[in-house]
Protein backbone atom coordinates (compact mmCIF):
# COMPACT_ATOMS: atom_id res chain seq x y z
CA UNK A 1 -19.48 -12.76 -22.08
CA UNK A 2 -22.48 -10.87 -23.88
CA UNK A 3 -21.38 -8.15 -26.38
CA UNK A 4 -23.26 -5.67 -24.41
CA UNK A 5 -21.99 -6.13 -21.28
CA UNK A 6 -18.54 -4.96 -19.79
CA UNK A 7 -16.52 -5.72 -16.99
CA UNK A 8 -14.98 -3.37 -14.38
CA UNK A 9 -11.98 -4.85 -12.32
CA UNK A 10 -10.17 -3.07 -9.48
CA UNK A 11 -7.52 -4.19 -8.31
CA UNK A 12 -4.61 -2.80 -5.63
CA UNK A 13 -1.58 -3.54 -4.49
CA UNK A 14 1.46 -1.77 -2.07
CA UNK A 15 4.67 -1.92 -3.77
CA UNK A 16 6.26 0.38 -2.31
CA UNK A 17 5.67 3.57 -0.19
CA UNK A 18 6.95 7.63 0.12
CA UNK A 19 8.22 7.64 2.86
CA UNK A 20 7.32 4.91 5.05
CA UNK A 21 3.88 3.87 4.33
CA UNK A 22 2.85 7.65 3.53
CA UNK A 23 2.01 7.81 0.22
CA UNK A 24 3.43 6.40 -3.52
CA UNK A 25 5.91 7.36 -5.34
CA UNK A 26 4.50 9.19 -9.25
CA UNK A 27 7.25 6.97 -11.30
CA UNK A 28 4.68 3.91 -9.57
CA UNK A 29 1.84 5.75 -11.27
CA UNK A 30 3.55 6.14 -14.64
CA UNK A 31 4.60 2.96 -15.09
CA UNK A 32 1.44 1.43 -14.44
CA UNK A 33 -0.40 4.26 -16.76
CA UNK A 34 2.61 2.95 -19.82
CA UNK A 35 2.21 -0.62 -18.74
CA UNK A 36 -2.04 -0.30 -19.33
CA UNK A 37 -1.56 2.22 -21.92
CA UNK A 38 0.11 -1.19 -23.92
CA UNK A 39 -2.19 -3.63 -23.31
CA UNK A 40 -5.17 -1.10 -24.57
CA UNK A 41 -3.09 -0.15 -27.75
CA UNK A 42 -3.21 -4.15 -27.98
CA UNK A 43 -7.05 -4.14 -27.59
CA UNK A 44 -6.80 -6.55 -24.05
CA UNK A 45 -8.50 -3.83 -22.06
CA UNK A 46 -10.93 -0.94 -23.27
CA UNK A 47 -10.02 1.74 -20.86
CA UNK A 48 -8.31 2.27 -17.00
CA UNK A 49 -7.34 4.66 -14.89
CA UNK A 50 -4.21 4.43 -12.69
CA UNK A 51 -4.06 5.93 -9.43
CA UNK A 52 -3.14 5.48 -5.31
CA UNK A 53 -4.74 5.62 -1.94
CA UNK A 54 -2.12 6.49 0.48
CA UNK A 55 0.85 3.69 -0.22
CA UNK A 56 -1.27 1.34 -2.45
CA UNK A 57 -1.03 1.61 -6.22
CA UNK A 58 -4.83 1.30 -7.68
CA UNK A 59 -5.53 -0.18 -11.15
CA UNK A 60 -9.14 0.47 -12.91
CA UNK A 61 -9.73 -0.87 -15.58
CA UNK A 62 -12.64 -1.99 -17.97
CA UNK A 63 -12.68 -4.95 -20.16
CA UNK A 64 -14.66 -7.49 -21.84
CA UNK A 65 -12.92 -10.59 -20.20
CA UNK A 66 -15.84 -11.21 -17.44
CA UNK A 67 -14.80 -11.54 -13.90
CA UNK A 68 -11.65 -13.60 -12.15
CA UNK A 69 -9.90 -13.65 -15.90
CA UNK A 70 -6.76 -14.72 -15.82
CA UNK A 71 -5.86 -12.50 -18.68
CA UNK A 72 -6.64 -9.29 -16.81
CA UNK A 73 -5.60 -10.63 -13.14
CA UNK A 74 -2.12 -11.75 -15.75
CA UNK A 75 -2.09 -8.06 -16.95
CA UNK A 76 -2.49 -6.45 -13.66
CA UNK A 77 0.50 -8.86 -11.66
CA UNK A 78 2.44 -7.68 -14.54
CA UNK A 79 1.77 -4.13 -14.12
CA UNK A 80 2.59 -5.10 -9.87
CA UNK A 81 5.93 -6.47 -11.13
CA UNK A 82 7.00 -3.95 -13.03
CA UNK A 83 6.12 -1.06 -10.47
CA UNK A 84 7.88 -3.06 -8.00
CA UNK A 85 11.20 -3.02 -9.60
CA UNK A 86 10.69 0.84 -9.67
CA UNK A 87 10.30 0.63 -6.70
CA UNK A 88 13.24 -1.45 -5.85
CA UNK A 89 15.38 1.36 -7.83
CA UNK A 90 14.30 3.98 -5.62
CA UNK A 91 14.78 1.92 -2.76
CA UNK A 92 10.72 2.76 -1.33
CA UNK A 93 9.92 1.11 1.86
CA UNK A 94 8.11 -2.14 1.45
CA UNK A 95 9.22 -2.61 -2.06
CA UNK A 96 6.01 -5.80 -3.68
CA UNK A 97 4.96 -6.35 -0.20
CA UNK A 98 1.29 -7.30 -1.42
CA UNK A 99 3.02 -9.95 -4.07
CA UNK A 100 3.33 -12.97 -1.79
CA UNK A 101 4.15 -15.29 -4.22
CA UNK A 102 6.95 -15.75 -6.69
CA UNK A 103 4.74 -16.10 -9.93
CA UNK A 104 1.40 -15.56 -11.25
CA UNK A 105 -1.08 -18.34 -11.04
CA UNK A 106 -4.32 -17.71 -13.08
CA UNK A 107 -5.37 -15.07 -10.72
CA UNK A 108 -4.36 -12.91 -8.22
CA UNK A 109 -6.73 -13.83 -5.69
CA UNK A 110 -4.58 -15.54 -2.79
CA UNK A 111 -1.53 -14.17 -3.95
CA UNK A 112 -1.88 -10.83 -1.90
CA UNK A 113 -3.37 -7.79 -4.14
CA UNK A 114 -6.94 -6.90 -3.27
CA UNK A 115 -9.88 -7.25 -5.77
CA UNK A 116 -13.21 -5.61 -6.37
CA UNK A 117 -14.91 -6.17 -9.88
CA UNK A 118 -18.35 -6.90 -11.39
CA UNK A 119 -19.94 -7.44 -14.91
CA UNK A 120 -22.85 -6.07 -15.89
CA UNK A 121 -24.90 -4.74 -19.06
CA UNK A 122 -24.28 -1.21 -19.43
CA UNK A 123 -27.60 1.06 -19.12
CA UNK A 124 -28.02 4.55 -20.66
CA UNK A 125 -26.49 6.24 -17.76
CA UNK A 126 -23.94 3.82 -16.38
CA UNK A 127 -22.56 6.12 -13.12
CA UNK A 128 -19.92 3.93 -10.76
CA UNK A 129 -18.12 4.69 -7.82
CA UNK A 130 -14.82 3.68 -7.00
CA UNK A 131 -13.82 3.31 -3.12
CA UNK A 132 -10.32 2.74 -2.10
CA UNK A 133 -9.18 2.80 1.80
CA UNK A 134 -5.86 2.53 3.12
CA UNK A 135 -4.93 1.82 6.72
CA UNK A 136 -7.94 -0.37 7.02
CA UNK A 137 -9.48 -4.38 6.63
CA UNK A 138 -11.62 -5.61 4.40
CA UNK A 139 -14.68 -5.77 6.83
CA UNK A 140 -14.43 -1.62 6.77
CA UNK A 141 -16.97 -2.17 3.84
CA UNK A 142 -19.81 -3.51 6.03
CA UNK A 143 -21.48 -0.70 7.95
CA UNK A 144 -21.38 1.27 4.61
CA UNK A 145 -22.75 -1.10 2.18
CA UNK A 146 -25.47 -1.87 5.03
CA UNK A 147 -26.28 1.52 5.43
CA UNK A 148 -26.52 2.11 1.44
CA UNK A 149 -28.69 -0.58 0.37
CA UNK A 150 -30.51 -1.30 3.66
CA UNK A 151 -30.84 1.79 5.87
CA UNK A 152 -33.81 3.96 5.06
CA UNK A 153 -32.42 6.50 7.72
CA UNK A 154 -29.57 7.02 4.97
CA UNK A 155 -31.36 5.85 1.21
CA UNK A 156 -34.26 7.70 0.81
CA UNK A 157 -35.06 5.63 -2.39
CA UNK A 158 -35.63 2.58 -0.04
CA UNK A 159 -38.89 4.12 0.89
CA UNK A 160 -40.03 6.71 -1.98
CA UNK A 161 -38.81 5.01 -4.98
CA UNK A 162 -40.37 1.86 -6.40
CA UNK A 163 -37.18 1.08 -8.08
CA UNK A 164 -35.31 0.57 -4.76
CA UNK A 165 -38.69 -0.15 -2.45
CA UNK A 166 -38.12 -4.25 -3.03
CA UNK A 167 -34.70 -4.03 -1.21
CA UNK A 168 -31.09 -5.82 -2.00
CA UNK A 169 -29.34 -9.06 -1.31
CA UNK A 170 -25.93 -9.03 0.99
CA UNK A 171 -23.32 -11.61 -0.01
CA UNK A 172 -21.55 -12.49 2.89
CA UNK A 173 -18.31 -14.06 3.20
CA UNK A 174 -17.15 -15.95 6.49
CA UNK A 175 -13.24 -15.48 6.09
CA UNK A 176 -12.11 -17.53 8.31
CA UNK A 177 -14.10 -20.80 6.82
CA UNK A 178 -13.90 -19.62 3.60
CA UNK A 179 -17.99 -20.25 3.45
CA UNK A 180 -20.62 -17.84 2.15
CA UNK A 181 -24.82 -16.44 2.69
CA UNK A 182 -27.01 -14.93 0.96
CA UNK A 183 -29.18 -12.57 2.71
CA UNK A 184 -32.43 -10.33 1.57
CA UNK A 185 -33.46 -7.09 3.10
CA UNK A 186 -35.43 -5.55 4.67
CA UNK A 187 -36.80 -9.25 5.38
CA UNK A 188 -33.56 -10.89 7.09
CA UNK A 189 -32.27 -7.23 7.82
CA UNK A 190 -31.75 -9.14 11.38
CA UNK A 191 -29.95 -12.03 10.54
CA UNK A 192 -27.50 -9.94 8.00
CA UNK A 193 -26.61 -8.23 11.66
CA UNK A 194 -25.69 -10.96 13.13
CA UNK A 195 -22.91 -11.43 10.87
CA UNK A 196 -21.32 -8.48 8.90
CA UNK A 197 -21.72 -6.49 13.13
CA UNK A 198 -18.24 -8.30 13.29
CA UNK A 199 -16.39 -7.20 10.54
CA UNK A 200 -12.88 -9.06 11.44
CA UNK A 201 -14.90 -12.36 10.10
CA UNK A 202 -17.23 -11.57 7.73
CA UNK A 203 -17.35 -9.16 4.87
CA UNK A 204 -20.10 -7.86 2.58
CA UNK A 205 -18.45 -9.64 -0.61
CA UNK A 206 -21.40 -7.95 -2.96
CA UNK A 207 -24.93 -6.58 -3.38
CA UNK A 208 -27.43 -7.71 -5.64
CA UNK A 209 -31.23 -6.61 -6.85
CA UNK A 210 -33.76 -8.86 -5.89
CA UNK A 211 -33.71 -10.13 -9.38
CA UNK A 212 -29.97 -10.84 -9.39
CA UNK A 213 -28.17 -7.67 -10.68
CA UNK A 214 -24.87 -6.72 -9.18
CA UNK A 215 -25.21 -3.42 -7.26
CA UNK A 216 -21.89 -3.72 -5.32
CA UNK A 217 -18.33 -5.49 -5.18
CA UNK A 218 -15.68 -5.71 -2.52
CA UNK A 219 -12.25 -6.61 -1.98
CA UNK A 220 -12.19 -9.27 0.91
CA UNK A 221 -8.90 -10.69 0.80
CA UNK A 222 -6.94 -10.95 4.31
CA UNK A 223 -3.45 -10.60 4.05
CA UNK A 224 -2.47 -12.12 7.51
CA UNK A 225 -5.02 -15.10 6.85
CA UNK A 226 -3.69 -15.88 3.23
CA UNK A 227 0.87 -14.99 4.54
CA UNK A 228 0.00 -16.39 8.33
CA UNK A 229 1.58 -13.73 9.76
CA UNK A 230 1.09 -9.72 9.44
CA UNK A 231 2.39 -8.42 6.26
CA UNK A 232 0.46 -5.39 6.22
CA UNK A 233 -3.50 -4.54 6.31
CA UNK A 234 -5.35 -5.02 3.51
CA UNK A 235 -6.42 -1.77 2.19
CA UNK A 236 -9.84 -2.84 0.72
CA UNK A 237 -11.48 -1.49 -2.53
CA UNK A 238 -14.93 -1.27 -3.42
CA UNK A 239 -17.23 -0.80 -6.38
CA UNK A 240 -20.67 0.48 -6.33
CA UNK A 241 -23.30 1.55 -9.17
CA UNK A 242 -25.25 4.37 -8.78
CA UNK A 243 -28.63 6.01 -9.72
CA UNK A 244 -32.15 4.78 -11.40
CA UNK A 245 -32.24 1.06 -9.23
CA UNK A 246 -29.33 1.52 -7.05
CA UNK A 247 -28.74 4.18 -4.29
CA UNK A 248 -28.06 7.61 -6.00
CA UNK A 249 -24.52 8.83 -5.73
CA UNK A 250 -25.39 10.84 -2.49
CA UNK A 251 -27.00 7.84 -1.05
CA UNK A 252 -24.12 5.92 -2.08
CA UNK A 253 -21.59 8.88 0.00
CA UNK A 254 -23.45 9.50 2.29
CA UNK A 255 -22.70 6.87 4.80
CA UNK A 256 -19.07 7.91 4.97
CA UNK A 257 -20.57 11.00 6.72
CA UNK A 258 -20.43 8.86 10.10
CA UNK A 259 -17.13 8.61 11.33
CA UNK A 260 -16.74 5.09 11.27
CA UNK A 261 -14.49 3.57 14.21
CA UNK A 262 -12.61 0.28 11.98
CA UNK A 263 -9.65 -1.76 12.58
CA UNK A 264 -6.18 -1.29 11.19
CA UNK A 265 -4.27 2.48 11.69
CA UNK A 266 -0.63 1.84 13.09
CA UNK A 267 1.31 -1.97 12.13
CA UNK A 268 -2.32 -2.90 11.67
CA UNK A 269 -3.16 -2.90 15.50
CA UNK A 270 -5.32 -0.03 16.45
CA UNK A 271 -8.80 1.15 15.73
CA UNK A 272 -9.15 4.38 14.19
CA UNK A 273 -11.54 6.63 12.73
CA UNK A 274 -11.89 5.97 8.94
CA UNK A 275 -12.04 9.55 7.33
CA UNK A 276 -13.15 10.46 3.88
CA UNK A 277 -10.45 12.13 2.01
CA UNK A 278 -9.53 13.91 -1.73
CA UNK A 279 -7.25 12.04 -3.59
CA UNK A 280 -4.50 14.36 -2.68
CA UNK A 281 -5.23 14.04 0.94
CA UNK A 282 -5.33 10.09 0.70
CA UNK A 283 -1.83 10.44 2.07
CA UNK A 284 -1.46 8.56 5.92
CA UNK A 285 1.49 10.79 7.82
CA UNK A 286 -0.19 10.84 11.76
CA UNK A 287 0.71 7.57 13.40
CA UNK A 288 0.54 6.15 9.60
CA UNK A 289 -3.09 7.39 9.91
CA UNK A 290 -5.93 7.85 10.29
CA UNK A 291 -7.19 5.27 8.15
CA UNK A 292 -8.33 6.86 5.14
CA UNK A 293 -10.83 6.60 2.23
CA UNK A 294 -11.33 8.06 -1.33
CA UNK A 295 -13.98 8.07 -3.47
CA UNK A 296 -13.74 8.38 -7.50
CA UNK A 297 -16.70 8.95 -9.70
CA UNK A 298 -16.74 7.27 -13.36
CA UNK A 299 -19.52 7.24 -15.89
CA UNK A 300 -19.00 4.43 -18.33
CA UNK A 301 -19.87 4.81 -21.84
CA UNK A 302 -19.20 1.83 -24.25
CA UNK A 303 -17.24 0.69 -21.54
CA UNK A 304 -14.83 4.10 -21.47
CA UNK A 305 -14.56 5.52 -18.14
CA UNK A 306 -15.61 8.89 -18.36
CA UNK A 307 -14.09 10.69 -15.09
CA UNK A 308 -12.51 10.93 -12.70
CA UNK A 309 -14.67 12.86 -10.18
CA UNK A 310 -12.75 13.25 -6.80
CA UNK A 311 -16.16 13.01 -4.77
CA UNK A 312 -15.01 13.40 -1.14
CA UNK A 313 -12.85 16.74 -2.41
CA UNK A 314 -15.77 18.96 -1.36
CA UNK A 315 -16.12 21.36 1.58
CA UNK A 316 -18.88 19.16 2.83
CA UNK A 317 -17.31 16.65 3.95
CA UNK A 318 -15.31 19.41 6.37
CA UNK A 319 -17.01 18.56 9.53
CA UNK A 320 -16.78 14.70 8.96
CA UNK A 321 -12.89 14.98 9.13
CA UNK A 322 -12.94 17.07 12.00
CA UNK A 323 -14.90 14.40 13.63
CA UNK A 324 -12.79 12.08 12.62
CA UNK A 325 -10.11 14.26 14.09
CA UNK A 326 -11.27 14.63 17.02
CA UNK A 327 -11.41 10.88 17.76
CA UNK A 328 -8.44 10.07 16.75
CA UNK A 329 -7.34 12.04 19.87
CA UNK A 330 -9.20 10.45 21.81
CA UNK A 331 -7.88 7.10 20.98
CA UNK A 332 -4.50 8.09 20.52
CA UNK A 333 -4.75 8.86 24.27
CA UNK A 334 -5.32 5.23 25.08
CA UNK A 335 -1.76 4.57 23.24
CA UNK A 336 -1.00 0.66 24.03
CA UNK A 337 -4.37 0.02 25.62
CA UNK A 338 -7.53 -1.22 24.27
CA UNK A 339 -9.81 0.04 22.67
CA UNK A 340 -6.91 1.53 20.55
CA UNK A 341 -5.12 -1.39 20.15
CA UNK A 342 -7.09 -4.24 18.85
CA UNK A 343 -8.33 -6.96 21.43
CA UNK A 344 -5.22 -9.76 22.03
CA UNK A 345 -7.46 -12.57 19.61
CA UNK A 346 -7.03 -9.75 16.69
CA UNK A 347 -3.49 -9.36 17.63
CA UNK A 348 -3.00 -12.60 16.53
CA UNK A 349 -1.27 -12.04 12.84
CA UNK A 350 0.73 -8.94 14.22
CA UNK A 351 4.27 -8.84 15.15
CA UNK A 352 2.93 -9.01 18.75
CA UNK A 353 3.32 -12.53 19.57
CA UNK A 354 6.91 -12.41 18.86
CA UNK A 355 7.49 -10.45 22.00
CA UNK A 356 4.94 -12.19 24.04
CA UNK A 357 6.85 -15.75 22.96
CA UNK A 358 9.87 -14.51 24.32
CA UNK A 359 8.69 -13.81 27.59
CA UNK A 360 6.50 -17.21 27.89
CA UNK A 361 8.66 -18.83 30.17
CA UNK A 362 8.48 -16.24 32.94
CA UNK A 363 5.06 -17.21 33.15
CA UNK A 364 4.03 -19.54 36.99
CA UNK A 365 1.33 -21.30 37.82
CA UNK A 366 -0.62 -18.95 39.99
CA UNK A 367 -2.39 -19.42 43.55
């Protein structure tokens, strides 16, 4: 990797919850922030920052390994396994759920955590944003990152600045062929429909300039695809730059201003609205919901994150969360019935088929 550039991984994982699937336990926190605090003192990282989104322990950290390097995806299982045996201690539910696998690999892609991380060359003002959800999928990302970098109803800049005016190209990943596309706005604004409109198979994996630079990474790993069975939703992550070519940061937030209807919410069965939070509020108690989503604000300097700001921890996001609010009433109401719970095809990696085998045989031929 260039000596000017720097790398930015994020990368999550439950090990264990307070209580239930609430929240995370601060002796999680702590021994991630000693466990990082190490590895920096040994010069492997420049700088992180160690927090949660409801139940799912959140490591950021900057480095100048490049992307998918096994010594930071090494570092960060590490950091898993040791929070996990804290966990273990304290007896939290779901104790290394996300760690599906006995021993690190190379990277921690497959293996259950989530990952979001991008290189880049550091400009004069280098402002990121950091979104982690919990209570969600992967695909949550898609309506978002469509309406940042492609919706002129939402990005001003698409119109009246020249940086921007050229549009952005969508990465999309087709999860359950494992197959990607590349697609450029506003030109093949349709076709990118087509696709990431069905967010259970394909995910906005990143955003890139016209000329290549990464705008925007996501985490698109599917726990029931990679376990074969539900172990949990995924709890995505995201990483977006901000300001001069991208989508200033309130074109970045803004989209989270819509209350977004997404899939996950209870045992990862029902749609719910996903509602932008503080930090301190990223905590899921109603029906282990609603799904929730936090936004931190870095500036990088020399590859130090400068920050956090808590961006959603602001009065004006007040009438978005009593939106959200509201409809989570009114699909509460529906309680086992769709469009609550998720269609029977999405059902398919829940613990729902277990009951439905044991009642196969009661089934007749009818007519």
């Amino acid at each position: 990797m260039a000596r000017n550039e720097v790398s930015l991984s994020v990368i999550k994982a439950d090990v264990g919850g307070l209580v239930g699937h609430a929240g995370i336990h601060p002796d999680l926190v702590a021994t991630g922030e000693e466990e990082l605090e190490s590895a920096k003192a040994e010069g492997r990282v420049i700088d992180f920052h160690v927090t949660n989104c409801g139940d799912d322990l959140q490591l950021i950290v900057s480095h100048g390994h490049g992307d998918n390097s096994a010594e930071i995806h090494g570092l960060a299982w590490h950091v898993f396994e040791a929070c996990t045996a804290v966990a273990k201690k304290l007896k939290l539910y779901g104790a290394g759920q996300d760690l599906l696998a006995d021993a690190f690999a190379g990277t921690v892609r497959g293996l259950g955590p989530g990952v979001a991380e991008m290189t880049f060359v550091e400009r004069a003002s280098e402002p990121v944003v950091v979104f982690m959800a919990d209570k969600t999928s992967a695909g949550a990302w898609n309506l978002p990152l469509y309406k940042m970098f492609a919706d002129p109803f939402n990005t001003a800049g698409l119109v009246i600045s020249l940086a921007l005016h050229d549009g952005f190209k969508f990465d999309v990943l087709d999860v359950r062929k494992n197959r990607r596309m590349v697609l450029s706005c506003p030109e093949e604004m349709y076709d990118l429909l087509v696709f990431i409109g069905a967010p259970g198979r394909y995910t906005v994996q990143a955003v890139y300039t016209q000329d290549g630079e990464i705008a925007a990474a996501s985490s698109t790993e599917r726990l029931n695809l990679i376990a074969g069975k539900y172990v949990g939703k995924d709890d995505p992550v995201c990483v977006v730059r901000a300001q001069s070519q991208f989508p200033a940061v309130g074109e970045v937030l803004e989209p989270f201003s819509f209350p977004q209807i997404v899939e996950g919410w209870m045992r990862g069965s029902h749609h719910g609205p996903l509602m932008p939070v503080a930090r301190k509020d990223a905590q899921c108690t109603r029906f282990d919901g609603p799904p929730r989503v936090s936004a931190l604000g870095f500036q990088v300097s020399d590859g130090h994150l400068i920050g956090p700001r808590d961006l959603f921890d602001d009065p004006a996001w007040d009438k978005t969360r009593q939106e959200c609010l509201v409809l989570a009433d009114q699909l509460r109401r529906h309680g086992p019935f769709e469009p609550h719970r998720l269609p029977m095809e999405e059902m398919e990696y829940t613990t729902l088929p277990e009951v439905a085998k044991r009642l196969e045989s009661r089934w007749e031929t009818a007519g």
